[in-house]
Protein backbone atom coordinates (compact mmCIF):
# COMPACT_ATOMS: atom_id res chain seq x y z
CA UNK A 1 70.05 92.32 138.59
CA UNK A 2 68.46 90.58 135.71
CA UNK A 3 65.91 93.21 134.27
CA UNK A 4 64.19 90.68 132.00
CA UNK A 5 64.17 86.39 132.97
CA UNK A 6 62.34 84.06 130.67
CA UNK A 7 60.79 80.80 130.85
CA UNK A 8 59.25 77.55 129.88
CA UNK A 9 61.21 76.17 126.83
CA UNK A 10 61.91 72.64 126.61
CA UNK A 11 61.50 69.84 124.15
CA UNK A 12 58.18 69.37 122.56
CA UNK A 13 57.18 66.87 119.78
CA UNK A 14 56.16 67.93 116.22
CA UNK A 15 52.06 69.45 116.95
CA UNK A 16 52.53 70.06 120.46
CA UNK A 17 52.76 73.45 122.68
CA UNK A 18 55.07 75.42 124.72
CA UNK A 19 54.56 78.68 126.28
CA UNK A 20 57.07 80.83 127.18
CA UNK A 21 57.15 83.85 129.98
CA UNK A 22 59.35 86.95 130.56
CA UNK A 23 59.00 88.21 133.53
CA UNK A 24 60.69 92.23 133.57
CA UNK A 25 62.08 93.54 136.57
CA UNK A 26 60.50 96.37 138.62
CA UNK A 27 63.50 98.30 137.78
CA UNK A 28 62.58 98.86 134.20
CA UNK A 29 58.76 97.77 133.67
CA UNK A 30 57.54 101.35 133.66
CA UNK A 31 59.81 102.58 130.77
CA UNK A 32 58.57 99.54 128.57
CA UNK A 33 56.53 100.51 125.91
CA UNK A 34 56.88 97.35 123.31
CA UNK A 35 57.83 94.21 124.26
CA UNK A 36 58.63 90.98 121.75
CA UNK A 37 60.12 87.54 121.26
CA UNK A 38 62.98 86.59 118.76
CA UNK A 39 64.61 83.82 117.95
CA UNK A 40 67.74 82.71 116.49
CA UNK A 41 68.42 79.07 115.21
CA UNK A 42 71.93 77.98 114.45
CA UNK A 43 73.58 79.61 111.84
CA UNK A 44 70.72 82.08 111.33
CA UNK A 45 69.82 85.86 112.38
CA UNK A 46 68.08 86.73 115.12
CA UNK A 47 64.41 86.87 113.98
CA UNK A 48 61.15 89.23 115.56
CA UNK A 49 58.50 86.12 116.21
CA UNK A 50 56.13 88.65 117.34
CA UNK A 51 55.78 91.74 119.98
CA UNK A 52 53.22 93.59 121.64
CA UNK A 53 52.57 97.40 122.83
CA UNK A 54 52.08 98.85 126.28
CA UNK A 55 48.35 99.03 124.53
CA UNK A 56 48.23 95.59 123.17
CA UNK A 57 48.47 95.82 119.80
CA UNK A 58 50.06 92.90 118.59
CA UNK A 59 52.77 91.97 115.19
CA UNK A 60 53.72 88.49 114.11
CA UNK A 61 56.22 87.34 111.64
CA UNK A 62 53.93 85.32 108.87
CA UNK A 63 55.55 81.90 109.95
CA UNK A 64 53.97 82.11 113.07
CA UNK A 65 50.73 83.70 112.79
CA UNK A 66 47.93 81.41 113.65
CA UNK A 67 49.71 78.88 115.82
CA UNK A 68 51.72 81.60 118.04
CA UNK A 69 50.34 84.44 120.74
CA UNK A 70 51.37 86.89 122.31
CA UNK A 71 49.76 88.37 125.34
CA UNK A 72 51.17 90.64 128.55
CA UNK A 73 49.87 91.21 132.01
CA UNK A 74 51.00 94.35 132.86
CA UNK A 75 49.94 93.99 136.87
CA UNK A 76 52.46 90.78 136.70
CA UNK A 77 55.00 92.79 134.31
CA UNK A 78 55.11 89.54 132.30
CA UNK A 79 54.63 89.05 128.28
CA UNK A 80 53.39 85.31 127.39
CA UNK A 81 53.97 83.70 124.04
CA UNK A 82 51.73 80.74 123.42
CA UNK A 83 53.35 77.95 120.79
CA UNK A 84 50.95 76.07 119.52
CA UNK A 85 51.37 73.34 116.31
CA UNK A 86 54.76 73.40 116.90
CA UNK A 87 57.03 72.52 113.65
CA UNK A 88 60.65 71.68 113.88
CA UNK A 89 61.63 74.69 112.15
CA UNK A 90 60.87 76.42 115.62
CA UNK A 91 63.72 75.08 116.68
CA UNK A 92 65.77 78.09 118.56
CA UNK A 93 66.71 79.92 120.98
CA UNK A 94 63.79 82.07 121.73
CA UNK A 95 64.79 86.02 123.43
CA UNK A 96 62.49 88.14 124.83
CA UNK A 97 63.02 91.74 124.08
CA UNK A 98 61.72 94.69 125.98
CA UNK A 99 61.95 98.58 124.43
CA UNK A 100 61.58 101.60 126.40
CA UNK A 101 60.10 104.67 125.23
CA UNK A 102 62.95 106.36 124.82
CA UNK A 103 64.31 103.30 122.62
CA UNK A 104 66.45 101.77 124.90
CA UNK A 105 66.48 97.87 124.24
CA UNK A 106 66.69 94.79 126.95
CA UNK A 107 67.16 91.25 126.83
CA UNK A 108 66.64 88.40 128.27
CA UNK A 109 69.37 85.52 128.89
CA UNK A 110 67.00 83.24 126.11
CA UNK A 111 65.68 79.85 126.29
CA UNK A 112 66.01 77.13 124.42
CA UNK A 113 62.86 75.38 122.26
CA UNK A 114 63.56 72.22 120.76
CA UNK A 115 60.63 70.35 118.55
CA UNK A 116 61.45 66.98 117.50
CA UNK A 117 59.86 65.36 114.08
């Protein structure tokens, strides 16, 4: 069973908007404390893009802030991240991430974002 399944990447042009959803099985959605999205372009680490708290307190990685947000509905055990002026350098495969409270650390299968110039 998949505990965590996200969606919605694609290609976008330069300026446009994606938004991505992770959807965390029942299995594991009352352990979650944090939850987050990376991403990892070729040839690069595996970067946080931003995550968000059980209480909804929210951290972004300064490329993103302003054009990116995160948000989670808890009574659909789903995390959001809204794309917005996308920029090529977005380009990635984009993981969400869920942490328990005792630390223990899912992932999701990732989806690809393309933005074309």
């Amino acid at each position: 069973q998949k505990q965590l399944v996200e969606s919605g990447g694609g290609l976008v042009q330069a300026g446009g908007s994606l938004r991505l959803s992770c959807a965390a099985s029942r299995s594991i959605i009352f352990s979650i404390n944090r939850m987050g999205w990376y991403r990892q372009a070729p040839g690069k680490q595996r970067e946080l893009v931003a995550d968000i708290t059980s209480g909804g307190t929210t951290n972004y990685a300064d490329s993103v802030k302003g054009r990116f947000t995160i948000s989670r509905d808890n009574a659909k055990n789903t995390v959001y991240l809204q794309m917005n002026s996308l920029k090529p350098e977005d380009t990635a495969v984009y993981y969400c991430k869920g942490t328990s409270w005792s630390r223990e650390n899912y992932w999701g299968q990732g989806t690809q974002v393309t933005v074309s110039s």
